[in-house]
N, C-alpha and C. Protein backbone atom coordinates (compact mmCIF):
# COMPACT_ATOMS: atom_id res chain seq x y z
N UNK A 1 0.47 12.79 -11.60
CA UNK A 1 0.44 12.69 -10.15
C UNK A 1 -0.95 13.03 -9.61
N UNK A 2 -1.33 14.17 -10.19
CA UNK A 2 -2.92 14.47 -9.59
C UNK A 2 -4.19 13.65 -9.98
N UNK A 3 -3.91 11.97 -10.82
CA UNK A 3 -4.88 11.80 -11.39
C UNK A 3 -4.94 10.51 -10.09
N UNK A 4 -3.96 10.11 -9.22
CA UNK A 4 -3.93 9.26 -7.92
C UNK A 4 -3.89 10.44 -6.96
N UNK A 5 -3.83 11.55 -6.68
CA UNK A 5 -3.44 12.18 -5.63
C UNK A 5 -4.27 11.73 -3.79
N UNK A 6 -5.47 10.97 -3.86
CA UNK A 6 -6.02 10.97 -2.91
C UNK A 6 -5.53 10.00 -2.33
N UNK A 7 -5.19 9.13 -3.06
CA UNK A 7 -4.34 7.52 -2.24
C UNK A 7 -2.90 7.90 -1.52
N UNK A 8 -2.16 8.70 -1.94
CA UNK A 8 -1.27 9.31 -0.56
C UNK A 8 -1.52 10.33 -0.04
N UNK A 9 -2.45 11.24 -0.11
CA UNK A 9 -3.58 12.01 0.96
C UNK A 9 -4.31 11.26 1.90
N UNK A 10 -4.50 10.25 1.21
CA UNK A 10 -5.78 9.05 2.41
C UNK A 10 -4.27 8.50 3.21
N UNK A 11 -3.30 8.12 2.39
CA UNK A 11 -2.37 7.42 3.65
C UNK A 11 -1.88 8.54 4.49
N UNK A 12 -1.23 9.71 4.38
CA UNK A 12 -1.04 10.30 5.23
C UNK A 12 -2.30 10.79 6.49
N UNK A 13 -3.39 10.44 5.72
CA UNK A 13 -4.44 10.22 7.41
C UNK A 13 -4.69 9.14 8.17
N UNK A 14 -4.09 7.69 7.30
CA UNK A 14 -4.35 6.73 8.20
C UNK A 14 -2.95 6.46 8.42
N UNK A 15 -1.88 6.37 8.53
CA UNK A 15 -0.30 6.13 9.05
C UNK A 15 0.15 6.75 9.61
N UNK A 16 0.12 5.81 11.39
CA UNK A 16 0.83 6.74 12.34
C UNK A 16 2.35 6.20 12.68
N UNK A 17 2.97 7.01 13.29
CA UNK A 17 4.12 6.53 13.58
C UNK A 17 4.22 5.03 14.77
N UNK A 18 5.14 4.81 13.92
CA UNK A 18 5.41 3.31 14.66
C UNK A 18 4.26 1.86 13.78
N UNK A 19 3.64 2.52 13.02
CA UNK A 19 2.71 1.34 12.11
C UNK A 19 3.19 0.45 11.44
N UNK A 20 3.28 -0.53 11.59
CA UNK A 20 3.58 -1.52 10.00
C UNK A 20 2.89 -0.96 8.70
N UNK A 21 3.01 -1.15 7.61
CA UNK A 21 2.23 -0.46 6.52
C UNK A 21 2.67 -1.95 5.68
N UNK A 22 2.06 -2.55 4.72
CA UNK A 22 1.94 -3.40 3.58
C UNK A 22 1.23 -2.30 2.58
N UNK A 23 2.05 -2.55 1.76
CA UNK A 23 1.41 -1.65 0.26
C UNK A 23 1.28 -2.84 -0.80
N UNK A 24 0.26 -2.81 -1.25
CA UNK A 24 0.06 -4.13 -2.27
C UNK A 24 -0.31 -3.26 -3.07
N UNK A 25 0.41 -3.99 -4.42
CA UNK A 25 0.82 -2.86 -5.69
C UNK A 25 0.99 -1.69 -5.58
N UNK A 26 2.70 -1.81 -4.77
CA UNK A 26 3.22 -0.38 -4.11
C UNK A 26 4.12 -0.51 -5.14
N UNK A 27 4.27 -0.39 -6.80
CA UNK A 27 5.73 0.07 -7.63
C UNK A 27 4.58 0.44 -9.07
N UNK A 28 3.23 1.01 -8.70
CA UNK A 28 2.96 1.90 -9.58
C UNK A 28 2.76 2.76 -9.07
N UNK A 29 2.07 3.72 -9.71
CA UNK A 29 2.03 5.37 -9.74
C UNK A 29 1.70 5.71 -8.47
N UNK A 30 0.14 4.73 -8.42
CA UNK A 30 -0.18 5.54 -7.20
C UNK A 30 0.53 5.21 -5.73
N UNK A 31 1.16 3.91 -6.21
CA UNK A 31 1.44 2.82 -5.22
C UNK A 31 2.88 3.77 -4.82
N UNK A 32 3.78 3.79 -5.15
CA UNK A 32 4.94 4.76 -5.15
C UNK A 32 4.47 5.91 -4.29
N UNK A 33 3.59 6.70 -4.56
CA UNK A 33 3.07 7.51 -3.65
C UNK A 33 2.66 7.37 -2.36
N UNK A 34 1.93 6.11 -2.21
CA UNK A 34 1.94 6.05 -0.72
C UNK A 34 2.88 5.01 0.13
N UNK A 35 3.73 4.80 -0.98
CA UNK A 35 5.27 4.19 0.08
C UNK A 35 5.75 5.70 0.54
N UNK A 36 5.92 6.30 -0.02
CA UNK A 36 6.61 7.54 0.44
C UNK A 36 6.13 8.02 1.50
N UNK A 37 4.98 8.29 1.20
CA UNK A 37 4.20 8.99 2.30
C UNK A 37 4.40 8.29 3.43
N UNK A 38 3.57 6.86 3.23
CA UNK A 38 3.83 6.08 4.72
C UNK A 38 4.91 5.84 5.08
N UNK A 39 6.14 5.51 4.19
CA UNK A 39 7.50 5.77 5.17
C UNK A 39 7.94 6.99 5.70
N UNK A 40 7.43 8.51 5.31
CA UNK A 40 7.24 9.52 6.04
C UNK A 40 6.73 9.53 7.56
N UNK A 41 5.05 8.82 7.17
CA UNK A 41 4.34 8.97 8.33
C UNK A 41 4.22 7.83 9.41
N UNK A 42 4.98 7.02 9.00
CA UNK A 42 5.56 5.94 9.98
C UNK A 42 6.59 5.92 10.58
N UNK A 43 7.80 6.33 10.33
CA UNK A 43 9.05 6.83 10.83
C UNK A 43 9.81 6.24 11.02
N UNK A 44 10.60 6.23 11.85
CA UNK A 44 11.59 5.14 12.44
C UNK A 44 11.28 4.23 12.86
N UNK A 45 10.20 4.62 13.53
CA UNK A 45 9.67 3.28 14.33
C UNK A 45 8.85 2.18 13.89
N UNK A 46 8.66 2.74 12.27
CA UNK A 46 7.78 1.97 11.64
C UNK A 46 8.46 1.12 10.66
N UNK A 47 7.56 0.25 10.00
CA UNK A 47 7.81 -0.70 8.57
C UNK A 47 7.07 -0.06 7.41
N UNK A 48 7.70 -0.10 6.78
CA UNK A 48 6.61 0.17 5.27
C UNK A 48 7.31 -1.04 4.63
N UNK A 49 6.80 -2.04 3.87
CA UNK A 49 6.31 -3.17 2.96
C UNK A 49 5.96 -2.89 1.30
N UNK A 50 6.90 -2.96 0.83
CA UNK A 50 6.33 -2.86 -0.76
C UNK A 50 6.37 -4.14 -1.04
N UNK A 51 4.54 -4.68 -1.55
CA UNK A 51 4.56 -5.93 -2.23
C UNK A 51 4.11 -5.58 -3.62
N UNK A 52 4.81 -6.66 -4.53
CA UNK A 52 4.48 -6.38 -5.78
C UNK A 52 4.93 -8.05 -6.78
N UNK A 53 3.93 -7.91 -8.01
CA UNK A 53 4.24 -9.06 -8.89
C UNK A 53 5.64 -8.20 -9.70
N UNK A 54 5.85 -7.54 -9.97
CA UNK A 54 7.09 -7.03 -10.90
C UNK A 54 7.70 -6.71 -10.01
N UNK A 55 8.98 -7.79 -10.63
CA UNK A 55 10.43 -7.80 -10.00
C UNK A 55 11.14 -6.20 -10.63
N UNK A 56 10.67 -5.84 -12.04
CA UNK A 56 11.48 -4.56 -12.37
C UNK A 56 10.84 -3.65 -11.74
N UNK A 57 9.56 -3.64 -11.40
CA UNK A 57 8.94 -2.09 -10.24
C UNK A 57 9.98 -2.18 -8.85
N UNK A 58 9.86 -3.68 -8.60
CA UNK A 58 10.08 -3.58 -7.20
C UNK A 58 11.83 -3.05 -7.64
N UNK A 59 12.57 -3.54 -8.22
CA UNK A 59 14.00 -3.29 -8.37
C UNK A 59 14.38 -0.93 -8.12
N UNK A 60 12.99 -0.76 -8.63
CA UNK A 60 13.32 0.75 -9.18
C UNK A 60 12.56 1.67 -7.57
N UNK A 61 11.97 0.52 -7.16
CA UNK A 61 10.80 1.29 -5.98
C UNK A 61 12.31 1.32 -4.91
N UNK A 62 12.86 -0.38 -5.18
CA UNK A 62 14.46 -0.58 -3.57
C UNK A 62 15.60 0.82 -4.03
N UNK A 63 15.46 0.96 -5.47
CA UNK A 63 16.95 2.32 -5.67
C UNK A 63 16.30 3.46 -5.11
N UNK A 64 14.85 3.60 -4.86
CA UNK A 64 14.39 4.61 -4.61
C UNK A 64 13.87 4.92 -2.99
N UNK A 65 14.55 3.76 -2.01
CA UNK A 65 14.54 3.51 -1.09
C UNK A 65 13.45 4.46 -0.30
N UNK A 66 12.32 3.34 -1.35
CA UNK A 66 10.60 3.98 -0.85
C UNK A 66 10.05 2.91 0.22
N UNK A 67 10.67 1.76 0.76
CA UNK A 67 10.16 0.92 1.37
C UNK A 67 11.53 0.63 2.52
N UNK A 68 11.25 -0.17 3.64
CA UNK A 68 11.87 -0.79 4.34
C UNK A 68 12.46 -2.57 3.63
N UNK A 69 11.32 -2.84 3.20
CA UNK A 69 11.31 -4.33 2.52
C UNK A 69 10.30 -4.17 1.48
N UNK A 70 10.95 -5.23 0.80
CA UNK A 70 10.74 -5.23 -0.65
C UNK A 70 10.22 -6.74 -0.98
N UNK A 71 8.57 -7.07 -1.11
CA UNK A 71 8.34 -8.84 -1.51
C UNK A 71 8.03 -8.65 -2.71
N UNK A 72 8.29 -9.52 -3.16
CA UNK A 72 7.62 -10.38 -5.23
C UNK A 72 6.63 -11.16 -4.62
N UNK A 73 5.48 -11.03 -5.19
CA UNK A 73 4.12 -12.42 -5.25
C UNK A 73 3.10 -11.84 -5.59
N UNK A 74 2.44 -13.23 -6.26
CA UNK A 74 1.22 -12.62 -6.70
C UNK A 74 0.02 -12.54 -5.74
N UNK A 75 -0.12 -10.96 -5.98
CA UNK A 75 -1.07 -10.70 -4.79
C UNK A 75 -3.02 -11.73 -5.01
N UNK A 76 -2.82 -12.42 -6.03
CA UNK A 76 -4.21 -13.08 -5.86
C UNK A 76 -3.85 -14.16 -5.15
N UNK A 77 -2.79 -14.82 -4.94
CA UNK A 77 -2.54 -16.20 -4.17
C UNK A 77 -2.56 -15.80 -2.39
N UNK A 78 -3.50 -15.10 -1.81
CA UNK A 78 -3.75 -15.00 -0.64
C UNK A 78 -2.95 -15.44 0.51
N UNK A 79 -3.03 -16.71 0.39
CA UNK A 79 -2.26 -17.19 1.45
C UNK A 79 -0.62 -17.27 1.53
N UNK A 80 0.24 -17.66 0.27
CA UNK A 80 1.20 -17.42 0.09
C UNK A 80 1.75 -15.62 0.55
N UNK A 81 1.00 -14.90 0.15
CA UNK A 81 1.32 -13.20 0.61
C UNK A 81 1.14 -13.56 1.81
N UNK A 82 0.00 -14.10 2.94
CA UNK A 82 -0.27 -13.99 4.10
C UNK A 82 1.25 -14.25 4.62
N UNK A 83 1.89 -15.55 4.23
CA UNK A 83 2.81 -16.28 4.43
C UNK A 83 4.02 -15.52 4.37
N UNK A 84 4.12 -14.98 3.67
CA UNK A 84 5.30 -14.49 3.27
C UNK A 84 5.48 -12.50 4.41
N UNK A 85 4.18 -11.86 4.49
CA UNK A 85 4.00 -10.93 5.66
C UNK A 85 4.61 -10.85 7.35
N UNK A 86 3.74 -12.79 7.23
CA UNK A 86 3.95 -13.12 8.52
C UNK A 86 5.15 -13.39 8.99
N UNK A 87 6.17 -13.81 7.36
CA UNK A 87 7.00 -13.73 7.67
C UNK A 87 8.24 -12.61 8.56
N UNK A 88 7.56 -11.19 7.38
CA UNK A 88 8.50 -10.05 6.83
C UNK A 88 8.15 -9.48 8.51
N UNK A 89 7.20 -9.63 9.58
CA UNK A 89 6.82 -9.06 10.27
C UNK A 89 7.01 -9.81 11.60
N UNK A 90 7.33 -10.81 11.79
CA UNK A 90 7.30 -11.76 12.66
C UNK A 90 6.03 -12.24 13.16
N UNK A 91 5.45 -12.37 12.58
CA UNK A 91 3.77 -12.57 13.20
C UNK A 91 2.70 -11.61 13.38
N UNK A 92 3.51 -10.39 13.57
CA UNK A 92 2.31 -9.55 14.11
C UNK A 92 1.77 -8.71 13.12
N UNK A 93 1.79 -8.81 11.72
CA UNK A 93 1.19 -8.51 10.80
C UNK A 93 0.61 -6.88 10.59
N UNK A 94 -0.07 -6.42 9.54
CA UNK A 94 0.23 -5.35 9.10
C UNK A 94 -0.85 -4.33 10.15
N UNK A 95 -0.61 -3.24 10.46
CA UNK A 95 -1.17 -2.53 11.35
C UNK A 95 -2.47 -1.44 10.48
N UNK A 96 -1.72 -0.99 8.43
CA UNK A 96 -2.59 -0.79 8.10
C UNK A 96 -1.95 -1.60 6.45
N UNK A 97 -2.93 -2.05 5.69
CA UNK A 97 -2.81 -2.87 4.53
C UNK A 97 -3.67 -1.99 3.27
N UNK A 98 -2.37 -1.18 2.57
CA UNK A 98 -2.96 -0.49 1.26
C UNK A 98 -2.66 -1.09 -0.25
N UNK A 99 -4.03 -1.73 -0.66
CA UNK A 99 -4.43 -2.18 -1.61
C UNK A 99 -4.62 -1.55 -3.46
N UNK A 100 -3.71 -1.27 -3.77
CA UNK A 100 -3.51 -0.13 -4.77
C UNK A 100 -3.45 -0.92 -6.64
N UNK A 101 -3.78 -2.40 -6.50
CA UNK A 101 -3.34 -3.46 -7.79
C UNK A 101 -4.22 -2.83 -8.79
N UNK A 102 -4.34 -3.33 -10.18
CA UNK A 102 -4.91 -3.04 -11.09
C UNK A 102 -5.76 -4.45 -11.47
N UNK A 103 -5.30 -5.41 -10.82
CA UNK A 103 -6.41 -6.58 -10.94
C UNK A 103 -7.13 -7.10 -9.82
N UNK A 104 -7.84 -7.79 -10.71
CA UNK A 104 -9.00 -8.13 -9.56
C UNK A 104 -8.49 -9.47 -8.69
N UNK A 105 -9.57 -9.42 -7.22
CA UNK A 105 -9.14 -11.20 -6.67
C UNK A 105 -7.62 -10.85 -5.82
N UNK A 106 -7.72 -9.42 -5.16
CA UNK A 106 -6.75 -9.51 -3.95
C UNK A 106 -7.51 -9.12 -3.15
N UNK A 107 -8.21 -9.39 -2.71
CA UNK A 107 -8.90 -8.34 -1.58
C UNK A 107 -8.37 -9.43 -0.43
N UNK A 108 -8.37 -10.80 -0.34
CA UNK A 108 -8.29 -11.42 0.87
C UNK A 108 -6.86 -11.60 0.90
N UNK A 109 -5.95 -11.23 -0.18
CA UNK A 109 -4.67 -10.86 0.49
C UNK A 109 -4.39 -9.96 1.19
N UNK A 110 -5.31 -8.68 1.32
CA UNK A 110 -5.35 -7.70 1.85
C UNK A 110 -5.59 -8.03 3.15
N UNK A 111 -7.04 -9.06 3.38
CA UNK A 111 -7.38 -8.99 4.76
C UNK A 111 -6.50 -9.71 5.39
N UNK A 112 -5.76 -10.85 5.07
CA UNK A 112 -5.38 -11.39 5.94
C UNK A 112 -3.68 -10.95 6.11
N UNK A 113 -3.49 -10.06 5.17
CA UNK A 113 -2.18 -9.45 6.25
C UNK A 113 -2.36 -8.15 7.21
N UNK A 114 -3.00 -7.78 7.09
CA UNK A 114 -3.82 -7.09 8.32
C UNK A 114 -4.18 -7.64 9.67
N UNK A 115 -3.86 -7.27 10.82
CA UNK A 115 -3.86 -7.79 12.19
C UNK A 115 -5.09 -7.22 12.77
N UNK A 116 -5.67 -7.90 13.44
CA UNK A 116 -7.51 -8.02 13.93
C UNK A 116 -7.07 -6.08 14.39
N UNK A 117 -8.11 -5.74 14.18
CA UNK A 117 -8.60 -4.27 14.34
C UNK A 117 -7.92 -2.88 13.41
N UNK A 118 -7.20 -3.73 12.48
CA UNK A 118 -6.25 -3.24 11.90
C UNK A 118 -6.87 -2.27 10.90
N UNK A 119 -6.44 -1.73 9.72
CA UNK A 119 -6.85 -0.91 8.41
C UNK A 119 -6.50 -1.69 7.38
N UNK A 120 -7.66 -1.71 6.26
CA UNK A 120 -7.30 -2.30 5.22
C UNK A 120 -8.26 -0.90 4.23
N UNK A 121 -7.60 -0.54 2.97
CA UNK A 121 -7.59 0.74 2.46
C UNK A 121 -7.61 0.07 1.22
N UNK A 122 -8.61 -0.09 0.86
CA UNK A 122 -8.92 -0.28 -1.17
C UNK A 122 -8.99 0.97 -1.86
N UNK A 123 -8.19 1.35 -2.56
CA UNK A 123 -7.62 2.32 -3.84
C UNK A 123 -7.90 1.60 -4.87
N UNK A 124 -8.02 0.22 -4.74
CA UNK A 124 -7.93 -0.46 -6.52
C UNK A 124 -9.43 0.11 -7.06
N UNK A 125 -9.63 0.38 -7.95
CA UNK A 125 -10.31 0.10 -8.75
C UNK A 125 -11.22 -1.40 -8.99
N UNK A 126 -10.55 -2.58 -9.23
CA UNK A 126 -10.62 -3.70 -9.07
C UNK A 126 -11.45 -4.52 -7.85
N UNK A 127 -11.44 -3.77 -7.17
CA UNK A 127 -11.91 -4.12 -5.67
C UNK A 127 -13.35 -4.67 -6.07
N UNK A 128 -13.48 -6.21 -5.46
CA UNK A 128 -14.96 -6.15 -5.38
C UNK A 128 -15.63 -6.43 -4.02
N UNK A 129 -16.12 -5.45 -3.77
CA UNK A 129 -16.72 -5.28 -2.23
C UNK A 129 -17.29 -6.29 -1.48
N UNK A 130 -18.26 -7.29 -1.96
CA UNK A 130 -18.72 -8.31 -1.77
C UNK A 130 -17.74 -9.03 -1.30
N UNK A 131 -16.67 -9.40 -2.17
CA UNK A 131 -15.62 -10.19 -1.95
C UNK A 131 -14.90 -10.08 -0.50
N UNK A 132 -14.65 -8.59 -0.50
CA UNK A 132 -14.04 -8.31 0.77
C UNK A 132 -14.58 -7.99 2.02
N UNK A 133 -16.06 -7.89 2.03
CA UNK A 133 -16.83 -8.27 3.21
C UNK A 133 -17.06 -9.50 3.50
N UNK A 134 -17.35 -10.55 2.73
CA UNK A 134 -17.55 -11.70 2.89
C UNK A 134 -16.72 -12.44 3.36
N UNK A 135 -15.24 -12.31 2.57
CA UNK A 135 -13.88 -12.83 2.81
C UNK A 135 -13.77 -12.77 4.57
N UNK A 136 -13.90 -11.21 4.59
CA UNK A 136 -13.34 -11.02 5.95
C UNK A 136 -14.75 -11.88 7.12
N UNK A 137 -15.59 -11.62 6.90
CA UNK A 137 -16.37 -12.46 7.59
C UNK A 137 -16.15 -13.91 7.96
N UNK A 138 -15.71 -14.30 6.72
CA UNK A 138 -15.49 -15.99 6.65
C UNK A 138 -14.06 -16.25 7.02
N UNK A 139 -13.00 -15.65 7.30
CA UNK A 139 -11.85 -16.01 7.76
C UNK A 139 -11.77 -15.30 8.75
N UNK A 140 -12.93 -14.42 9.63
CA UNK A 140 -13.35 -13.99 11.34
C UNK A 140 -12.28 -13.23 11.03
N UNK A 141 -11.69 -12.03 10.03
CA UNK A 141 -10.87 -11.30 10.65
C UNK A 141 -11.65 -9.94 11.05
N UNK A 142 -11.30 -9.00 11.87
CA UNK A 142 -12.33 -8.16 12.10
C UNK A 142 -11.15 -6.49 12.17
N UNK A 143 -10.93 -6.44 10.61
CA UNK A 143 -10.85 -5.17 10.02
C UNK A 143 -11.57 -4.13 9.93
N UNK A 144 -11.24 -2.99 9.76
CA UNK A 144 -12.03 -2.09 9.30
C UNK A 144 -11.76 -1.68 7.57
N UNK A 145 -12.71 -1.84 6.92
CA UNK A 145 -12.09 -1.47 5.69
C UNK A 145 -12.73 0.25 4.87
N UNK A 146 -11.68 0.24 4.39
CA UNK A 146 -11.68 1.61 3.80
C UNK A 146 -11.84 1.68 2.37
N UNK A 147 -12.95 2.73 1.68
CA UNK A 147 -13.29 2.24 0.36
C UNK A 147 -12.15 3.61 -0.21
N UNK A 148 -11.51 3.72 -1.50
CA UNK A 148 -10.57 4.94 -1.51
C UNK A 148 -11.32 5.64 -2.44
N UNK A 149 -11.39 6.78 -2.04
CA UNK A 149 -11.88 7.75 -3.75
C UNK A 149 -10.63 8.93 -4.10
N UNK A 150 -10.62 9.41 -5.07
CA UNK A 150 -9.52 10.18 -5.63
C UNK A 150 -9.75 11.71 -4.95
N UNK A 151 -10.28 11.67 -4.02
CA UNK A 151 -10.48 13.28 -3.32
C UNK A 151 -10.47 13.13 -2.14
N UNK A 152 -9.36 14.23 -1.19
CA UNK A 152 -9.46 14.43 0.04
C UNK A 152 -8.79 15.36 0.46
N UNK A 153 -9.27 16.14 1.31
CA UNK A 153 -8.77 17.49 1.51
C UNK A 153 -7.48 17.86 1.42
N UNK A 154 -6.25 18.80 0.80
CA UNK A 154 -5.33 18.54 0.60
C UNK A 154 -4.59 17.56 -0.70
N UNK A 155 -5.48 16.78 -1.09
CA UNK A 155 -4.50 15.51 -1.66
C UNK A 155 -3.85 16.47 -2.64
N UNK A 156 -4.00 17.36 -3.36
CA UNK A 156 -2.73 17.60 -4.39
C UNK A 156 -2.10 18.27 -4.06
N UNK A 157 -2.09 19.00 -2.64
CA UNK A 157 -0.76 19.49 -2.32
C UNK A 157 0.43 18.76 -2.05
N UNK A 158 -0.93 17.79 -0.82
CA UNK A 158 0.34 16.29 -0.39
C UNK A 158 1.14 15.64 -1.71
N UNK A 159 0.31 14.98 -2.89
CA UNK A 159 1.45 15.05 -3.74
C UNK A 159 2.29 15.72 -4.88
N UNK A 160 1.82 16.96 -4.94
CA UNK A 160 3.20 18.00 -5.07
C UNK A 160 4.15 17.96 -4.36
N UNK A 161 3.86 17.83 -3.25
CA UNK A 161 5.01 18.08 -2.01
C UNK A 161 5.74 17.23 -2.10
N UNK A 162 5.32 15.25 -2.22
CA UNK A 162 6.14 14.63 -2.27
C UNK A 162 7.03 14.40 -3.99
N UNK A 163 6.48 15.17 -4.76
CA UNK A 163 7.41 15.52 -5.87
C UNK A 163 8.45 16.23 -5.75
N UNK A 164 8.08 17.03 -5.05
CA UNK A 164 9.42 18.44 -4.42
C UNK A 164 10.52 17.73 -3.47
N UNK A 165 9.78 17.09 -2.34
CA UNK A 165 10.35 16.47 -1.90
C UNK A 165 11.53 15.47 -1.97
N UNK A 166 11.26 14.16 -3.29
CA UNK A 166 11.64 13.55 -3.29
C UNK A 166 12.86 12.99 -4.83
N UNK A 167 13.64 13.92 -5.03
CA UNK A 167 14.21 13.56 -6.52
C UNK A 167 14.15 12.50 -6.93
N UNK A 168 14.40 11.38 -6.15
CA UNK A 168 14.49 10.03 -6.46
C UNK A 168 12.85 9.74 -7.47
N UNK A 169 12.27 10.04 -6.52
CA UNK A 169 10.42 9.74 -6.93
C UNK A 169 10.28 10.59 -8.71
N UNK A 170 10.52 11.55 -7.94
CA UNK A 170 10.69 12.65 -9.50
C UNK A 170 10.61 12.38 -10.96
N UNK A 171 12.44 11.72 -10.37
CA UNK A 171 13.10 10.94 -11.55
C UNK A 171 12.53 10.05 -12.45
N UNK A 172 11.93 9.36 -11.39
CA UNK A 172 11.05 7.69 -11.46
C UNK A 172 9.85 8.48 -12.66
N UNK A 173 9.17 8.97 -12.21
CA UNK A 173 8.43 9.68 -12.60
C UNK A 173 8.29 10.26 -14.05
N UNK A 174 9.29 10.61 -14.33
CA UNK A 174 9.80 11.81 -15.17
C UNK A 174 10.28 10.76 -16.06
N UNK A 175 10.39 9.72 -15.64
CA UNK A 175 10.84 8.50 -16.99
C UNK A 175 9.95 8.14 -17.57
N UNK A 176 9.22 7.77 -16.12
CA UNK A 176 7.72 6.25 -16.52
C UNK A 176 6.15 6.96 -17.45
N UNK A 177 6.18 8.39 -17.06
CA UNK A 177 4.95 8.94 -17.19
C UNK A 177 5.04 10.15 -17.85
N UNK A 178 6.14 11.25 -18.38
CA UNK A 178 6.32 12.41 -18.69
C UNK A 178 6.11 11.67 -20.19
């Protein structure tokens, strides 16, 4: 848990209540972590979005009722995710978009489910910066993007807490990684 701890430390500073949230590669480690969080820090009034290429993450992320909705796709086919957001949201698209994959060549799935002034939050590793300044330039969306590093004040309490917190997560946990 402490070797992602800053990616649901960073979401609990950018997810306010009432936000849409898209989590792209939200049914790994770290990704699991900030569904939780952001369905914490979004609330009732909010959406949290788990997108993911694995149908068995996503199956174990829905028993663990870490998301509101649950999509399959591959996050490099851009427009199809756009498509499929615009769907899950009715148009008005993601308020903040956390980018958490282990491969490269999503960044403009990122931007474009993100709504103009919105947050887009790279955790991947994978991320190539170029890509996602340029992208966003050339399809005029006008994000703010966020680069993620594994430190931020708090982050390993925040996820201790949501270990304590959450048996379901625990469990998950205690299978995939112990």
């Amino acid at each position: 848990v402490l070797d992602v701890a800053g990616a649901p430390a960073q979401t609990a500073k950018m997810v306010s209540p009432g936000d849409t949230v898209v989590i792209i590669g939200g049914t790994g480690k770290a990704g699991m972590l900030c569904l939780y969080e952001a369905k914490k820090r979004a609330g009732v009034t909010g959406k949290v979005i788990c997108l993911d290429y694995s149908e068995e993450g996503l199956k174990r992320a829905k028993a663990a009722n870490l998301a509101d909705e649950y999509i399959q796709a591959d996050a490099t086919d851009a427009v199809a995710v756009m498509n499929k957001i615009d769907k899950a949201t009715d148009g008005k698209m993601a308020d903040v978009t956390i980018n958490i994959v282990n491969i490269p060549n999503t960044e403009m799935a990122s931007i474009l489910v993100t709504k103009d002034e919105g947050l887009v939050y790279f955790f991947s590793m994978a991320t190539s910066f170029t890509k996602a300044a340029l992208g966003a330039e050339g399809v005029g969306k006008d994000v703010d993007m966020v680069v993620g590093n594994g430190y931020t004040k708090g982050h390993a309490e925040i996820s201790l807490q949501i270990m304590r917190e959450s048996k379901e997560l625990r469990e998950i946990f205690e299978k995939l990684y112990a």
